[in-house]
PDB file of N, CA and C in Angstrom:
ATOM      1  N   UNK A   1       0.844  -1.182   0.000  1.00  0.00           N
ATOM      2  CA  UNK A   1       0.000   0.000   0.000  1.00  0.00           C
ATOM      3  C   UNK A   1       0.888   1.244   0.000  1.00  0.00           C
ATOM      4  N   UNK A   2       0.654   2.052  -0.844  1.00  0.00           N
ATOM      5  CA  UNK A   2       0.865   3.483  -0.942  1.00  0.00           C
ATOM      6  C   UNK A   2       1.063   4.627   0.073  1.00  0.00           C
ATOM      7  N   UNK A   3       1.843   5.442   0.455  1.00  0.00           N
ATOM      8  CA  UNK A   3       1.326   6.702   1.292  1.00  0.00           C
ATOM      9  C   UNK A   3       2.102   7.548   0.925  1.00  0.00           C
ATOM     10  N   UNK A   4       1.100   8.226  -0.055  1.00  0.00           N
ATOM     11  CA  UNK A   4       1.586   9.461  -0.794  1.00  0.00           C
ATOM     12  C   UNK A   4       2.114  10.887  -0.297  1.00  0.00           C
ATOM     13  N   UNK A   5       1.301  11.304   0.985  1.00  0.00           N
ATOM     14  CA  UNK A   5       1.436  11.694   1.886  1.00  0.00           C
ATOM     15  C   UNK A   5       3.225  11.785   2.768  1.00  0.00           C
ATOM     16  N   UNK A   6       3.502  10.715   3.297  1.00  0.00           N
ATOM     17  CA  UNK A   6       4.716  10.777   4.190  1.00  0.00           C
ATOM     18  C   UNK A   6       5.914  10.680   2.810  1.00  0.00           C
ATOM     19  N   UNK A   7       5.503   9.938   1.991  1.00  0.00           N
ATOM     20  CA  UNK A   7       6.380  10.161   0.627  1.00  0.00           C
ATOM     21  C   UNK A   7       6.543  11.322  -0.333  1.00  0.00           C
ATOM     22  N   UNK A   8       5.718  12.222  -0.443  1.00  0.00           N
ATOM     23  CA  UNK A   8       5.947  13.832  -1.063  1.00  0.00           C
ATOM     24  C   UNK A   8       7.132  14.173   0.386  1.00  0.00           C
ATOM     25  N   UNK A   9       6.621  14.152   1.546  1.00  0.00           N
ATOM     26  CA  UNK A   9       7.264  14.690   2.460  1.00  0.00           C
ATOM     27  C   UNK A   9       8.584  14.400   2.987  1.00  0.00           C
ATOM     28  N   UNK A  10       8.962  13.164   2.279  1.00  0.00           N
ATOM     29  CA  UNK A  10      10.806  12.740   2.464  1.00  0.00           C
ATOM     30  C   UNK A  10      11.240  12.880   0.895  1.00  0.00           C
ATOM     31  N   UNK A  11      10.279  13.091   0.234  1.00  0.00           N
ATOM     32  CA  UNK A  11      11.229  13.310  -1.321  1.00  0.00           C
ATOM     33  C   UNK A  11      11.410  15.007  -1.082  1.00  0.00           C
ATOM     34  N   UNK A  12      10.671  15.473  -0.654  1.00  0.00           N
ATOM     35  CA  UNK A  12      10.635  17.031  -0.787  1.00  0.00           C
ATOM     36  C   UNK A  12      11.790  17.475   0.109  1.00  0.00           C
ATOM     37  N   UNK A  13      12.144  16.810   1.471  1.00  0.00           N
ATOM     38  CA  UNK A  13      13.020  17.121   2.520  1.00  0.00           C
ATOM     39  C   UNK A  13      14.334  16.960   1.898  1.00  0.00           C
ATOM     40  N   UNK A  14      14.730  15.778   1.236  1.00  0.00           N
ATOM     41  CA  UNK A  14      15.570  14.870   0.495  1.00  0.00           C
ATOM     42  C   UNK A  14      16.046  16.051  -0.896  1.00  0.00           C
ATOM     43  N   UNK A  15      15.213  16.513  -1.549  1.00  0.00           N
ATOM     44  CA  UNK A  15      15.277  17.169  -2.753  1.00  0.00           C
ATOM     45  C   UNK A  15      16.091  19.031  -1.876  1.00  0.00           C
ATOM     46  N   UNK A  16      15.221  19.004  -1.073  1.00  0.00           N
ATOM     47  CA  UNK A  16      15.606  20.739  -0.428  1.00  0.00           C
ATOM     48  C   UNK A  16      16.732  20.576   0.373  1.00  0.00           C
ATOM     49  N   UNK A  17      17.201  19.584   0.957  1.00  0.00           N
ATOM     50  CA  UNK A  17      18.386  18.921   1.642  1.00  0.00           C
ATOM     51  C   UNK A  17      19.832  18.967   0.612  1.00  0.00           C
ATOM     52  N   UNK A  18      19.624  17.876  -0.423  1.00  0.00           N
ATOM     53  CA  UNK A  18      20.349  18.296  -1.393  1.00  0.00           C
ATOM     54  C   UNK A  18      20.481  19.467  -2.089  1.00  0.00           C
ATOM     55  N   UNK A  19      19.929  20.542  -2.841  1.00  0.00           N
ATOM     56  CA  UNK A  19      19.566  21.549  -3.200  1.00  0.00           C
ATOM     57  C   UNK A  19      20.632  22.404  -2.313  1.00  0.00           C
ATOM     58  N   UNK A  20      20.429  22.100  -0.865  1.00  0.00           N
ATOM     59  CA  UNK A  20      20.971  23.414   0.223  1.00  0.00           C
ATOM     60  C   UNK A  20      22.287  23.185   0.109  1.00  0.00           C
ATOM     61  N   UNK A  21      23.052  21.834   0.380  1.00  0.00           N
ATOM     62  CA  UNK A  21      23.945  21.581   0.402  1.00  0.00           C
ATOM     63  C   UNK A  21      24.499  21.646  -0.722  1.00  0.00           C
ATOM     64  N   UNK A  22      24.278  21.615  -2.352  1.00  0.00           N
ATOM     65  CA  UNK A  22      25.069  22.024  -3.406  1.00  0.00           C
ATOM     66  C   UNK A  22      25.150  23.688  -3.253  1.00  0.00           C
ATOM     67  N   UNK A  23      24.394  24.630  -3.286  1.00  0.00           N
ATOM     68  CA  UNK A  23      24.344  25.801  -2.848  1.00  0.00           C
ATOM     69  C   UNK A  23      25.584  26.434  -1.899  1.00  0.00           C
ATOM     70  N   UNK A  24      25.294  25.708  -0.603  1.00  0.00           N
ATOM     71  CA  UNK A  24      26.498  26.241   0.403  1.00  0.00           C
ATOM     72  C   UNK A  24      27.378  26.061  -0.249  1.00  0.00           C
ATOM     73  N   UNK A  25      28.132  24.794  -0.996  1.00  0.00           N
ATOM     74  CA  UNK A  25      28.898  24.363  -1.754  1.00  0.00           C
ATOM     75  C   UNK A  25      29.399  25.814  -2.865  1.00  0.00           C
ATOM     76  N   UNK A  26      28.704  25.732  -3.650  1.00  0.00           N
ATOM     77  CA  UNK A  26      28.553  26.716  -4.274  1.00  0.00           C
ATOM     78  C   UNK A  26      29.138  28.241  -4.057  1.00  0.00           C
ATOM     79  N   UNK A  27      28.714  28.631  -3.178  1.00  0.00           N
ATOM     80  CA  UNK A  27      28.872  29.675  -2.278  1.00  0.00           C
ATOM     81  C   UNK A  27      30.425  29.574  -1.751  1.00  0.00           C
ATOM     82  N   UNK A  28      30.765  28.481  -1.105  1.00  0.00           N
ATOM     83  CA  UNK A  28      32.333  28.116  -0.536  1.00  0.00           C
ATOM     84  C   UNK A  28      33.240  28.407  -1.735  1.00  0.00           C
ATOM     85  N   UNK A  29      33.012  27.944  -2.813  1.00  0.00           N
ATOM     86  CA  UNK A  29      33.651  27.809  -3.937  1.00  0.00           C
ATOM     87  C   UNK A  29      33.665  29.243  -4.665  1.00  0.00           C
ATOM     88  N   UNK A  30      32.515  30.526  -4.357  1.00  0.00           N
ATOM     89  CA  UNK A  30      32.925  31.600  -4.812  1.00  0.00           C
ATOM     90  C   UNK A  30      33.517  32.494  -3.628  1.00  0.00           C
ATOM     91  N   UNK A  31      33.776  32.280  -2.064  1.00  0.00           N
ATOM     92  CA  UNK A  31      35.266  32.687  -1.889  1.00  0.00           C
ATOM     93  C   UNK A  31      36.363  31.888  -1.408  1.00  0.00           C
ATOM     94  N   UNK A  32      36.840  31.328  -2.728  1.00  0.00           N
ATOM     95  CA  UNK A  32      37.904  30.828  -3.047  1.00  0.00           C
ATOM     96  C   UNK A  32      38.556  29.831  -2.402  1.00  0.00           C
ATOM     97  N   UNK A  33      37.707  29.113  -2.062  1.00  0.00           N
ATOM     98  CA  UNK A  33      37.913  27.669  -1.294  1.00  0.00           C
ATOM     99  C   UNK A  33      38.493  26.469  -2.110  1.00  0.00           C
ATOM    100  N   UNK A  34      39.430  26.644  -2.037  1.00  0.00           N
ATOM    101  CA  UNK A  34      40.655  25.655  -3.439  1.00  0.00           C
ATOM    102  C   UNK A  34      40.244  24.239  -2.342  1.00  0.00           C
ATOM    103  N   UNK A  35      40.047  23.509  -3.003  1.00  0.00           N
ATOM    104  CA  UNK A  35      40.109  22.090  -2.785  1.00  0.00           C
ATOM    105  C   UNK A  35      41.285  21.327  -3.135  1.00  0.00           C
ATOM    106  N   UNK A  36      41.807  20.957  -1.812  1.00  0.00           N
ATOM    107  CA  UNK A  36      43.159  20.197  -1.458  1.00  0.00           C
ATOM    108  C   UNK A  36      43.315  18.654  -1.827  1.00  0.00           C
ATOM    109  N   UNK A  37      44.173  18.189  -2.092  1.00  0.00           N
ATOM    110  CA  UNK A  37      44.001  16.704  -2.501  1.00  0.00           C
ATOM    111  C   UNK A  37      43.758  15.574  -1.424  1.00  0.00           C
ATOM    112  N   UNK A  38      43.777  15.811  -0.638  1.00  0.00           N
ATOM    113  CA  UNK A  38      43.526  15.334   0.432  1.00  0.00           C
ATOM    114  C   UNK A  38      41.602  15.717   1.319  1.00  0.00           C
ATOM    115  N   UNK A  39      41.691  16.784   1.004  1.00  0.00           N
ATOM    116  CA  UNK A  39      40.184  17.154   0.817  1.00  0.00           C
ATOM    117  C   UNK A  39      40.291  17.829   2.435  1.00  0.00           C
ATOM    118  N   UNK A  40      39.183  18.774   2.614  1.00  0.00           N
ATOM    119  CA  UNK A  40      39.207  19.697   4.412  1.00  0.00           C
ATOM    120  C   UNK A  40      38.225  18.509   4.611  1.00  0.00           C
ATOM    121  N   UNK A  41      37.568  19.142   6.138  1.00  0.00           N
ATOM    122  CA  UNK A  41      36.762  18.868   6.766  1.00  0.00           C
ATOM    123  C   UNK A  41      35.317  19.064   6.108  1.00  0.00           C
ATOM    124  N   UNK A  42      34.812  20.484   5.735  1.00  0.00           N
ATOM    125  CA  UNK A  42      33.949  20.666   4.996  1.00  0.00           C
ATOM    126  C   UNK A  42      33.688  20.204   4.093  1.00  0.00           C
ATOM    127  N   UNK A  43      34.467  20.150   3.109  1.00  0.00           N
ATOM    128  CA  UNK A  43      34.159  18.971   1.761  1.00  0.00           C
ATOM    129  C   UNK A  43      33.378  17.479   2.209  1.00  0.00           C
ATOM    130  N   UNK A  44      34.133  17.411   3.012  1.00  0.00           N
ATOM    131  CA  UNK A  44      33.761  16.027   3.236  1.00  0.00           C
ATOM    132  C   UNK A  44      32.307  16.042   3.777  1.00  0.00           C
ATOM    133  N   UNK A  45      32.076  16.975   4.759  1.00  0.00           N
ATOM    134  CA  UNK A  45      30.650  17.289   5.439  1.00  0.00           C
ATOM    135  C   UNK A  45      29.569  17.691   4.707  1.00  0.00           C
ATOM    136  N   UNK A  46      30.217  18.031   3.303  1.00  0.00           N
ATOM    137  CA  UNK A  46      28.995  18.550   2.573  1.00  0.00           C
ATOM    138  C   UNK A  46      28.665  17.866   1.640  1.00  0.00           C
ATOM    139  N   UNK A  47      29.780  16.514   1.361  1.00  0.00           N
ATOM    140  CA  UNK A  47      29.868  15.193   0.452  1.00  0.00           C
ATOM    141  C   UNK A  47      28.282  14.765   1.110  1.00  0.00           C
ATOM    142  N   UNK A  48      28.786  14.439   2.546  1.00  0.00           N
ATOM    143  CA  UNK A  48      27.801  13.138   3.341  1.00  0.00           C
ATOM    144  C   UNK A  48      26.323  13.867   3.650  1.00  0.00           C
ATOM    145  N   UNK A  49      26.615  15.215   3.643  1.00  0.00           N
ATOM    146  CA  UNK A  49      25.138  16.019   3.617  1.00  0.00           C
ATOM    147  C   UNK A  49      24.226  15.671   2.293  1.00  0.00           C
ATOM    148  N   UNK A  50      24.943  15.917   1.124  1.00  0.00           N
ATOM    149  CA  UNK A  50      24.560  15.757  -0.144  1.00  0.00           C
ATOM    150  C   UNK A  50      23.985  14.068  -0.196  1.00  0.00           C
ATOM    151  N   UNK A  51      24.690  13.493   0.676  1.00  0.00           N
ATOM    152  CA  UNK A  51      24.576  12.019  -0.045  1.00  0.00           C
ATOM    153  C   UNK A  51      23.318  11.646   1.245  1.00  0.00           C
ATOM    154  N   UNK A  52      23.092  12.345   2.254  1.00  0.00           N
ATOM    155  CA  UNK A  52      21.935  11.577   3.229  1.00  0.00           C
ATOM    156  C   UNK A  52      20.584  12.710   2.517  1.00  0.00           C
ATOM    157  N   UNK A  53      21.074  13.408   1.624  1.00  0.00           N
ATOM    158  CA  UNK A  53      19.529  14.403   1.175  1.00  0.00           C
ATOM    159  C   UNK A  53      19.554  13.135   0.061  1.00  0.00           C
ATOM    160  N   UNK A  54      20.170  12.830  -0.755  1.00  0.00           N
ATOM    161  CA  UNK A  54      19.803  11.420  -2.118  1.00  0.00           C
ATOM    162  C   UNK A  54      19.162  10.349  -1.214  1.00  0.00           C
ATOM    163  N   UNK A  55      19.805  10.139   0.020  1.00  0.00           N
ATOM    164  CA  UNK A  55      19.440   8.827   0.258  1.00  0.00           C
ATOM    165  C   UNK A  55      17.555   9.328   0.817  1.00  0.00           C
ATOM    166  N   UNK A  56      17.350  10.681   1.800  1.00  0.00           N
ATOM    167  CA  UNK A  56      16.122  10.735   2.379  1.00  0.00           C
ATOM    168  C   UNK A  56      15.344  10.332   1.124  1.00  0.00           C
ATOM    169  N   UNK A  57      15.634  10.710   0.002  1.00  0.00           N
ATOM    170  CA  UNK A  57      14.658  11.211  -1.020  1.00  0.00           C
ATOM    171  C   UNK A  57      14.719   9.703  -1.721  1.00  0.00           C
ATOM    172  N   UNK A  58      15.400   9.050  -1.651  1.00  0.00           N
ATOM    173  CA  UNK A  58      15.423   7.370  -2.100  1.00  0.00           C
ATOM    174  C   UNK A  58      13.693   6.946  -1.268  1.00  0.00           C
ATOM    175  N   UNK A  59      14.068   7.010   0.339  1.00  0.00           N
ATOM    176  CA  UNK A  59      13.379   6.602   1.597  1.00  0.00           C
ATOM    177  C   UNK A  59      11.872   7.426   0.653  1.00  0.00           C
ATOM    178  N   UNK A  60      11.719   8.352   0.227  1.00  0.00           N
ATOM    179  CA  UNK A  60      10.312   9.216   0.142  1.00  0.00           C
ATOM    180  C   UNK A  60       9.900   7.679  -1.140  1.00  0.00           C
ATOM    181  N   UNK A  61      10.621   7.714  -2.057  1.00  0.00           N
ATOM    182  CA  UNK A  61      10.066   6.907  -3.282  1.00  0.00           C
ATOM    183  C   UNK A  61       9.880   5.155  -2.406  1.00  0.00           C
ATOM    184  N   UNK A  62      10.278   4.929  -1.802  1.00  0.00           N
ATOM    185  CA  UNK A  62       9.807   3.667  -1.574  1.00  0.00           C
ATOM    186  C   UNK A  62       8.846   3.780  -0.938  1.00  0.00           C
ATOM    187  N   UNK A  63       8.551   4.712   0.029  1.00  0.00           N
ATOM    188  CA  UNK A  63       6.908   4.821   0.446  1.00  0.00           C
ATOM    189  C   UNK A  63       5.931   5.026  -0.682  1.00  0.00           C
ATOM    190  N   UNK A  64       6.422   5.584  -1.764  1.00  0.00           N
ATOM    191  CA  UNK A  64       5.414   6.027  -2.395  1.00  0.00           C
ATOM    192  C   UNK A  64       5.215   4.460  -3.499  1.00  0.00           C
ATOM    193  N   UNK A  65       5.344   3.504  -3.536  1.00  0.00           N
ATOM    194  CA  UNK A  65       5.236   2.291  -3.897  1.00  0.00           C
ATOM    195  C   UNK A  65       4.318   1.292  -2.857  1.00  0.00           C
TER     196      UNK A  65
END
């Protein structure tokens, strides 16, 4: 059974989650945040941000099945 309901509401969280976190990203990168080969702290925090907004929004589509 379906629930369209709690599933708009983790794809939408999931979608604005990701969204925020390419943005900040974004933003870091216009003042001049050179990315090291080894990578900072932030990179990495905004990797696993990016990747738990894909995964919420995975979680929204299987409810919605």
């Amino acid at each position: 059974m379906a629930y369209p309901g709690p599933a708009m509401t983790y794809m939408g969280v999931g979608l604005l989650f990701f969204a925020a976190t390419c943005l900040v990203s974004l933003i870091a990168d216009g003042f001049d945040a050179q990315p090291t080969t080894e990578g900072t702290w932030w990179q990495l925090l905004l990797t696993a941000l990016a990747g738990t907004g894909v995964i919420v929004f995975v979680v929204g589509l299987i409810f919605s099945y």
